[in-house]
PDB file of N, CA and C in Angstrom:
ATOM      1  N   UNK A   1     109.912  65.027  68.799  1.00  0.00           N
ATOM      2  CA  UNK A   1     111.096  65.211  67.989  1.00  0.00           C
ATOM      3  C   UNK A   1     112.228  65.826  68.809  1.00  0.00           C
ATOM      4  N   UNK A   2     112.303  66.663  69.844  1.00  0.00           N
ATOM      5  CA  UNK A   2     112.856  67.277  70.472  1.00  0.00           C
ATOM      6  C   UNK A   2     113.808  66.063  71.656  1.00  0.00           C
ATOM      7  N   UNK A   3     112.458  65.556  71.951  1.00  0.00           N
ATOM      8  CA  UNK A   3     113.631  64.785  73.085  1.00  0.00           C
ATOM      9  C   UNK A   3     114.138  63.865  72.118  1.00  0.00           C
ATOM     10  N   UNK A   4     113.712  63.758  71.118  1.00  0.00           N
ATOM     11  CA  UNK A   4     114.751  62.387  70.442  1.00  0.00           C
ATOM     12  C   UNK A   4     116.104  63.043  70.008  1.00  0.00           C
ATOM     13  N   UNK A   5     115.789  64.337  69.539  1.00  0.00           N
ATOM     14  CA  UNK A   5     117.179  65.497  68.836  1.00  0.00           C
ATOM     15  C   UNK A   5     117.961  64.970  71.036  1.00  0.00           C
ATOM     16  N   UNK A   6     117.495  65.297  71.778  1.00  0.00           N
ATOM     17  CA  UNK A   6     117.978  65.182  72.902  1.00  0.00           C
ATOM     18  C   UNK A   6     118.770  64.197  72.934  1.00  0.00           C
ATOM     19  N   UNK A   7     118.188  62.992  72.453  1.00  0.00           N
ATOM     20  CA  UNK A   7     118.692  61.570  73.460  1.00  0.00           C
ATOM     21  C   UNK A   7     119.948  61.267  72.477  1.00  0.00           C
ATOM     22  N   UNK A   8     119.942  62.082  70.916  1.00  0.00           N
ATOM     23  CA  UNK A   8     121.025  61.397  70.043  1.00  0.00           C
ATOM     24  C   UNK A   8     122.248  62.449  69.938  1.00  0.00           C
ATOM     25  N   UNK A   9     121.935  63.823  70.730  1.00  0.00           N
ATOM     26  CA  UNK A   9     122.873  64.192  71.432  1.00  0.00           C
ATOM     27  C   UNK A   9     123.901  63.494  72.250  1.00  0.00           C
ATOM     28  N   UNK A  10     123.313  63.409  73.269  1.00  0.00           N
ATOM     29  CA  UNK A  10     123.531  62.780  74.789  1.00  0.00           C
ATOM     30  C   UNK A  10     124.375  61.552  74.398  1.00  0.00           C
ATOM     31  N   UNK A  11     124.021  60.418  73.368  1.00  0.00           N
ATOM     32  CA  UNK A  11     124.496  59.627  72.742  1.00  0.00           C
ATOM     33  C   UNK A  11     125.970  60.012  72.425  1.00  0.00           C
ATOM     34  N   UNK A  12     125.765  60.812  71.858  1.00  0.00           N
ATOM     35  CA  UNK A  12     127.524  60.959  70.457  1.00  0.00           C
ATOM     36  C   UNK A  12     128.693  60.593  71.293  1.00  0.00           C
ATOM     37  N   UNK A  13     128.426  61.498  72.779  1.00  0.00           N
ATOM     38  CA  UNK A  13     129.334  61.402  73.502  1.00  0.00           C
ATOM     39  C   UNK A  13     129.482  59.818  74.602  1.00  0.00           C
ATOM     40  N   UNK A  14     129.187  58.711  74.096  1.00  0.00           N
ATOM     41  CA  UNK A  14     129.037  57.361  74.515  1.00  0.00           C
ATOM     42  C   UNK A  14     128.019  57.429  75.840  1.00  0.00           C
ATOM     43  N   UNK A  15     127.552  58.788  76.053  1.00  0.00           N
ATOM     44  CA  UNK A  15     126.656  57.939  77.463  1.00  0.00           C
ATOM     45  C   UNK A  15     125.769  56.504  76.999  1.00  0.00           C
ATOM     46  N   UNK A  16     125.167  56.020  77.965  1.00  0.00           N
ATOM     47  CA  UNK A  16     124.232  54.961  78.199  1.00  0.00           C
ATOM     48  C   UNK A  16     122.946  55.845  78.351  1.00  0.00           C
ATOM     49  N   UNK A  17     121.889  55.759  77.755  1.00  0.00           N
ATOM     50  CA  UNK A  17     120.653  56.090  78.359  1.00  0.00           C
ATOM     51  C   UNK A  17     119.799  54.687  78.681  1.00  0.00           C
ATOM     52  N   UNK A  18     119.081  55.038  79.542  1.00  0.00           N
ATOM     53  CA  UNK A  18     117.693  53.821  79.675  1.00  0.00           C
ATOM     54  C   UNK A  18     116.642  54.280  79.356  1.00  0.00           C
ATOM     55  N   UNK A  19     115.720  54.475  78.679  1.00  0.00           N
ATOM     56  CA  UNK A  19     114.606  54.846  77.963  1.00  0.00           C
ATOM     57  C   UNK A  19     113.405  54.365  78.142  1.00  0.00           C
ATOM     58  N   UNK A  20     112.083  54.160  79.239  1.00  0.00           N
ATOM     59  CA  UNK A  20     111.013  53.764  79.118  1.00  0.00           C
ATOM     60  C   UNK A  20     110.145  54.061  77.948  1.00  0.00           C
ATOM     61  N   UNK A  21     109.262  53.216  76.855  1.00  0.00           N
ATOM     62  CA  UNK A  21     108.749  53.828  75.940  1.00  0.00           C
ATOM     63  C   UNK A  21     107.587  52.769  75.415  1.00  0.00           C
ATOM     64  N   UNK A  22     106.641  52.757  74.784  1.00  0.00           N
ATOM     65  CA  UNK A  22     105.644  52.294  74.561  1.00  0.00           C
ATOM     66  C   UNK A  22     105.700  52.440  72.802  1.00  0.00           C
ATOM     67  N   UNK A  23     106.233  53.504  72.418  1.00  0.00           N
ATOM     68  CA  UNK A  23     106.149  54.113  71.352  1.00  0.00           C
ATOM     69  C   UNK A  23     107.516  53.073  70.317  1.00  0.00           C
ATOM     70  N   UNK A  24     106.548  52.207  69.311  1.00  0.00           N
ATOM     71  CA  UNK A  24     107.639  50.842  68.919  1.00  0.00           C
ATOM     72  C   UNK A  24     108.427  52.099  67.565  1.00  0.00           C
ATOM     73  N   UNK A  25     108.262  52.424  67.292  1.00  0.00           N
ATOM     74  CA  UNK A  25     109.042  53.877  66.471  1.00  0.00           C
ATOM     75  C   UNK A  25     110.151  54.576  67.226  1.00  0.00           C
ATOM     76  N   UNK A  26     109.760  54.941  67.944  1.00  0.00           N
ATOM     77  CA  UNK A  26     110.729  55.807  68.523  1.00  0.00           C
ATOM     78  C   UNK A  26     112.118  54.257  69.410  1.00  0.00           C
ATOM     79  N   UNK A  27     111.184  53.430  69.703  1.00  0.00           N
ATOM     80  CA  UNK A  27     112.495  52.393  70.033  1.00  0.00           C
ATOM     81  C   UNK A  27     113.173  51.922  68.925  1.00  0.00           C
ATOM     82  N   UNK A  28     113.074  52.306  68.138  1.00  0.00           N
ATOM     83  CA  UNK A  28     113.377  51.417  66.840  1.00  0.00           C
ATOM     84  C   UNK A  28     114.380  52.712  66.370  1.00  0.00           C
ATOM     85  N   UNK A  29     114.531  53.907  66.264  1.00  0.00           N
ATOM     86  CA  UNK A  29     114.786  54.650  65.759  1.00  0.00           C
ATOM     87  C   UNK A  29     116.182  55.006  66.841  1.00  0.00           C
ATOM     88  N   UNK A  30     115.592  54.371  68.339  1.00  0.00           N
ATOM     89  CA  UNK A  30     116.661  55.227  69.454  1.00  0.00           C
ATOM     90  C   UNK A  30     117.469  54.032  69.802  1.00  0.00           C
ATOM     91  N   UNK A  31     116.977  52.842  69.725  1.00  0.00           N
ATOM     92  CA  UNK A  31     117.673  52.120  71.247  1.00  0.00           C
ATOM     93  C   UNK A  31     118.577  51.021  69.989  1.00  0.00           C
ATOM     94  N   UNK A  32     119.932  50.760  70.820  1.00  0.00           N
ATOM     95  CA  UNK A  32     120.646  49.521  70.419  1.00  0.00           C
ATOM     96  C   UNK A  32     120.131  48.292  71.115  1.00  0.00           C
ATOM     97  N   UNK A  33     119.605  48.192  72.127  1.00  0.00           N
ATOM     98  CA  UNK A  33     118.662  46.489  72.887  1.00  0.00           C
ATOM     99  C   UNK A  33     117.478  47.812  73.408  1.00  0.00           C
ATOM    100  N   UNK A  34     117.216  46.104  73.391  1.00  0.00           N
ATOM    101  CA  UNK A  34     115.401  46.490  73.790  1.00  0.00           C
ATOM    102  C   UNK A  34     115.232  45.034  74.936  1.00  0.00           C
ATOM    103  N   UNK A  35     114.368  45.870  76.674  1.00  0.00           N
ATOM    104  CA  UNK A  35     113.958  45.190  77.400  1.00  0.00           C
ATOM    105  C   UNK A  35     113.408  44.822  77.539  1.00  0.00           C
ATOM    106  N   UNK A  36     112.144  44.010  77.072  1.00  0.00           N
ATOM    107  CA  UNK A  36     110.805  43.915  77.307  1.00  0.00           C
ATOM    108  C   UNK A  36     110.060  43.656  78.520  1.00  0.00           C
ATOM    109  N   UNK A  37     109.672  44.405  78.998  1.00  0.00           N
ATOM    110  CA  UNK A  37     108.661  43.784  80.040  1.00  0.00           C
ATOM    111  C   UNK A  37     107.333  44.145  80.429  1.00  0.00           C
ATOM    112  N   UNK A  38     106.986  42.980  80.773  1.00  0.00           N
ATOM    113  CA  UNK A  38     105.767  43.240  80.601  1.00  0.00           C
ATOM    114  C   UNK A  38     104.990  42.143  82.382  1.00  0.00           C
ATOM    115  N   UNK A  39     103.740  42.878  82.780  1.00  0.00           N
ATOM    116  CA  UNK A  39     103.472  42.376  84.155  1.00  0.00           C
ATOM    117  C   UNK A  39     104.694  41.923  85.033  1.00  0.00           C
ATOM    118  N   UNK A  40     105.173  42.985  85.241  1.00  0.00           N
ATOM    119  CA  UNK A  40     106.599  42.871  85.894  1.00  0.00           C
ATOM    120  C   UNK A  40     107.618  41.913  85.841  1.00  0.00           C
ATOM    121  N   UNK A  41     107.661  41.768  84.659  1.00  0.00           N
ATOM    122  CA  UNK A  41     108.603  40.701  84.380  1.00  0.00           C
ATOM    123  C   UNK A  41     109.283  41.574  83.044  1.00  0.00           C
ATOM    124  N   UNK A  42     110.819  40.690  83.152  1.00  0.00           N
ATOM    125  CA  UNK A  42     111.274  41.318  81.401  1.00  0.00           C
ATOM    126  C   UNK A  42     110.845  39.825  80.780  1.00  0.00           C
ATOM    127  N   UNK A  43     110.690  39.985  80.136  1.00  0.00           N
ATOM    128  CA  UNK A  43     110.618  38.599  79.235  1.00  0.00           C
ATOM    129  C   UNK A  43     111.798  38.199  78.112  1.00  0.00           C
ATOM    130  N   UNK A  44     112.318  39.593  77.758  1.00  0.00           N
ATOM    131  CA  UNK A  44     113.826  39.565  76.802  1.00  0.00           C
ATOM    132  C   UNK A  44     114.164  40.282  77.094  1.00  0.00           C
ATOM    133  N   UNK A  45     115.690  40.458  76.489  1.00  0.00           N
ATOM    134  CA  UNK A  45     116.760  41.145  76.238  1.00  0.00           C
ATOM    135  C   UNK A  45     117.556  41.413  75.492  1.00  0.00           C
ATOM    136  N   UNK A  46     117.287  41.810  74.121  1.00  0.00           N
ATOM    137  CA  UNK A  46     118.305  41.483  72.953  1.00  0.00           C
ATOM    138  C   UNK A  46     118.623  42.720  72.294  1.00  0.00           C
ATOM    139  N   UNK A  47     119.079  42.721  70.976  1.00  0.00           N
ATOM    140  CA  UNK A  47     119.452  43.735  69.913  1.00  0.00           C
ATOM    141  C   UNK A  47     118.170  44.263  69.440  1.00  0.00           C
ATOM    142  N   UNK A  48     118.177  45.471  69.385  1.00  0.00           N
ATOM    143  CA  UNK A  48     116.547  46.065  68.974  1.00  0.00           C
ATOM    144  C   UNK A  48     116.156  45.195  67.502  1.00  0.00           C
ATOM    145  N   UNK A  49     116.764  45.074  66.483  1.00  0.00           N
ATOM    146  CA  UNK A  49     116.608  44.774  65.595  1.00  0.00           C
ATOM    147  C   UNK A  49     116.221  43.140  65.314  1.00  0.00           C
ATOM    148  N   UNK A  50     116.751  42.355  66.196  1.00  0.00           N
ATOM    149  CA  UNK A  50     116.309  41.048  66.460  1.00  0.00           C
ATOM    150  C   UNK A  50     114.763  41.091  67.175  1.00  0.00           C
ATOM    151  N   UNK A  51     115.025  41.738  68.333  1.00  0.00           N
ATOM    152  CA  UNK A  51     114.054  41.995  69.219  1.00  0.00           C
ATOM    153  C   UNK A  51     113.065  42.109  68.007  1.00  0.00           C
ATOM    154  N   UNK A  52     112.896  43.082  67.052  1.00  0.00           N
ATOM    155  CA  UNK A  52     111.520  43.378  66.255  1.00  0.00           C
ATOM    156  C   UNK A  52     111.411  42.237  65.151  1.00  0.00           C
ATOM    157  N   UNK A  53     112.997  41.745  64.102  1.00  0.00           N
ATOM    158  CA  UNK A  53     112.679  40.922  63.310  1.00  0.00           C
ATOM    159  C   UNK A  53     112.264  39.010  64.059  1.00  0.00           C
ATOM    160  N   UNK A  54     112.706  39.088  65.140  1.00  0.00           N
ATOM    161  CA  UNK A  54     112.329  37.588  65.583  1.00  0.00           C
ATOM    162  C   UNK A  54     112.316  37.568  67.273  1.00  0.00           C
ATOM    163  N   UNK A  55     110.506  37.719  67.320  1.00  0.00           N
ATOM    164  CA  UNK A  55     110.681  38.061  69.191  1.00  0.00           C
ATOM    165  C   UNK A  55     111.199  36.963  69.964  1.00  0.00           C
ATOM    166  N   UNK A  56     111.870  36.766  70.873  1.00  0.00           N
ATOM    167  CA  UNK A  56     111.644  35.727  71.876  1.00  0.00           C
ATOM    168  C   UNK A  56     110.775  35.053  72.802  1.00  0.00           C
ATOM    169  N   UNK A  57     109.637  35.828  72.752  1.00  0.00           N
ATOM    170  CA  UNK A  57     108.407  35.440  73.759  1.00  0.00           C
ATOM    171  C   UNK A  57     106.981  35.721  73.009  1.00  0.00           C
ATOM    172  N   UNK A  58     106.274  35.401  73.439  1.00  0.00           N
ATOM    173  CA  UNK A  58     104.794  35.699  72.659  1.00  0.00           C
ATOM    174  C   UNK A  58     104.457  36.832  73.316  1.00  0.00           C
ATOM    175  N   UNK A  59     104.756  37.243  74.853  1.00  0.00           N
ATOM    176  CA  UNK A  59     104.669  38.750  75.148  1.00  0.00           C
ATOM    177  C   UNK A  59     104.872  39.542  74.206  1.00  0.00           C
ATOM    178  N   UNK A  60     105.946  39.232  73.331  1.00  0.00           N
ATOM    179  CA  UNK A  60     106.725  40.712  72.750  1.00  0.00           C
ATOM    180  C   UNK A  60     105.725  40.362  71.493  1.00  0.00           C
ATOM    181  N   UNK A  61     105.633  39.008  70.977  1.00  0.00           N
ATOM    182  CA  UNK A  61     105.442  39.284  69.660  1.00  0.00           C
ATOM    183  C   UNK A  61     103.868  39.697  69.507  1.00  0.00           C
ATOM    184  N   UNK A  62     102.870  39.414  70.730  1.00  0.00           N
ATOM    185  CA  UNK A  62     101.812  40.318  70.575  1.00  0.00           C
ATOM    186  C   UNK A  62     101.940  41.495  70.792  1.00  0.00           C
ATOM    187  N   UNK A  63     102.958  41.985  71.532  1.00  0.00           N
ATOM    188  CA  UNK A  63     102.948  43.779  71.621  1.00  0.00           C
ATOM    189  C   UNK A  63     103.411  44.417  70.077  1.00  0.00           C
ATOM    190  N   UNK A  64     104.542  43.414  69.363  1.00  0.00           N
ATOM    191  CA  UNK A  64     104.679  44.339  68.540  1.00  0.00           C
ATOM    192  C   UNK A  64     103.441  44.213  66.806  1.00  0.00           C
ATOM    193  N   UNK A  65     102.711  43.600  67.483  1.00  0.00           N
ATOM    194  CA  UNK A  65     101.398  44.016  66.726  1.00  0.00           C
ATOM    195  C   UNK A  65     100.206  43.804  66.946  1.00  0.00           C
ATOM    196  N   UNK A  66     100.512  44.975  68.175  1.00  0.00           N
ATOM    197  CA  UNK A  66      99.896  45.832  68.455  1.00  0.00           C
ATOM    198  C   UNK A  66      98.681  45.380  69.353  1.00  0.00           C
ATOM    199  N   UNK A  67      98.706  44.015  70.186  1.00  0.00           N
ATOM    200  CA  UNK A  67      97.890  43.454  71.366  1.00  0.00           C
ATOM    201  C   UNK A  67      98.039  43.656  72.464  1.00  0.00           C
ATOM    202  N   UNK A  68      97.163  43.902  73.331  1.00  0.00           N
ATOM    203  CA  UNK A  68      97.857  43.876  74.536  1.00  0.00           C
ATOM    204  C   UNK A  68      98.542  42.853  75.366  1.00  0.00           C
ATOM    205  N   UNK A  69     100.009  43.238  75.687  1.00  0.00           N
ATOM    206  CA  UNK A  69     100.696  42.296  76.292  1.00  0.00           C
ATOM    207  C   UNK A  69     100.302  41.408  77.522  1.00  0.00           C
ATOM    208  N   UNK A  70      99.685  42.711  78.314  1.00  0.00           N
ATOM    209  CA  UNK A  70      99.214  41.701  79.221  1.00  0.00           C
ATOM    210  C   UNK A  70      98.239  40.759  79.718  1.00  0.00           C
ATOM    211  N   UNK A  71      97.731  40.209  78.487  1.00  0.00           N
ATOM    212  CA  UNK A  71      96.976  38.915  78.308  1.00  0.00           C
ATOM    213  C   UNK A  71      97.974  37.512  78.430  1.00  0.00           C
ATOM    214  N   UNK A  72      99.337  37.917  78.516  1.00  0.00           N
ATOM    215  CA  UNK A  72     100.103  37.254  78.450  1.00  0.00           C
ATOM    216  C   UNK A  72     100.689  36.380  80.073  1.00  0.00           C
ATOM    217  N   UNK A  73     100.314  37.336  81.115  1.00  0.00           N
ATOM    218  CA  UNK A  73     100.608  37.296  82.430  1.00  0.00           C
ATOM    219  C   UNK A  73     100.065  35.449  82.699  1.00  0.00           C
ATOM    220  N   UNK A  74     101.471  35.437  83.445  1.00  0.00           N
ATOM    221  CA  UNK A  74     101.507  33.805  83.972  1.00  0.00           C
ATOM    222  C   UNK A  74     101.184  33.787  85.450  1.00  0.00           C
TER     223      UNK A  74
END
């Protein structure tokens, strides 16, 4: 809770943060786009909210319930 009170600080004043996170809550709650990547690759790049209502890759859309992504590796 603390670093999130942090990051929406840091925010008000227009910085940019980049955020590594695993945690699909806390991206959902913090980020305006979401990167996905996964086995060193991004696979997207979009609006968090797209990103969760309609993935672009089957990477993302098994991560966001809750598979592991990297079964996905080409």
């Amino acid at each position: 809770a603390e670093v999130e009170r942090i990051v929406r600080e840091i925010r008000t004043d227009g910085t940019r943060i980049l955020m590594v996170t695993h945690n699909l809550g806390q991206a959902t709650r913090l980020a305006d786009d979401i990167a996905f990547m996964s086995a060193g690759r991004i696979w997207e790049h979009t609006p968090t909210q797209q990103f969760f209502r309609q993935p672009g890759s089957e990477a993302a859309r098994l991560f966001i319930q809750g598979e592991l992504p990297w079964r996905m590796v080409l």
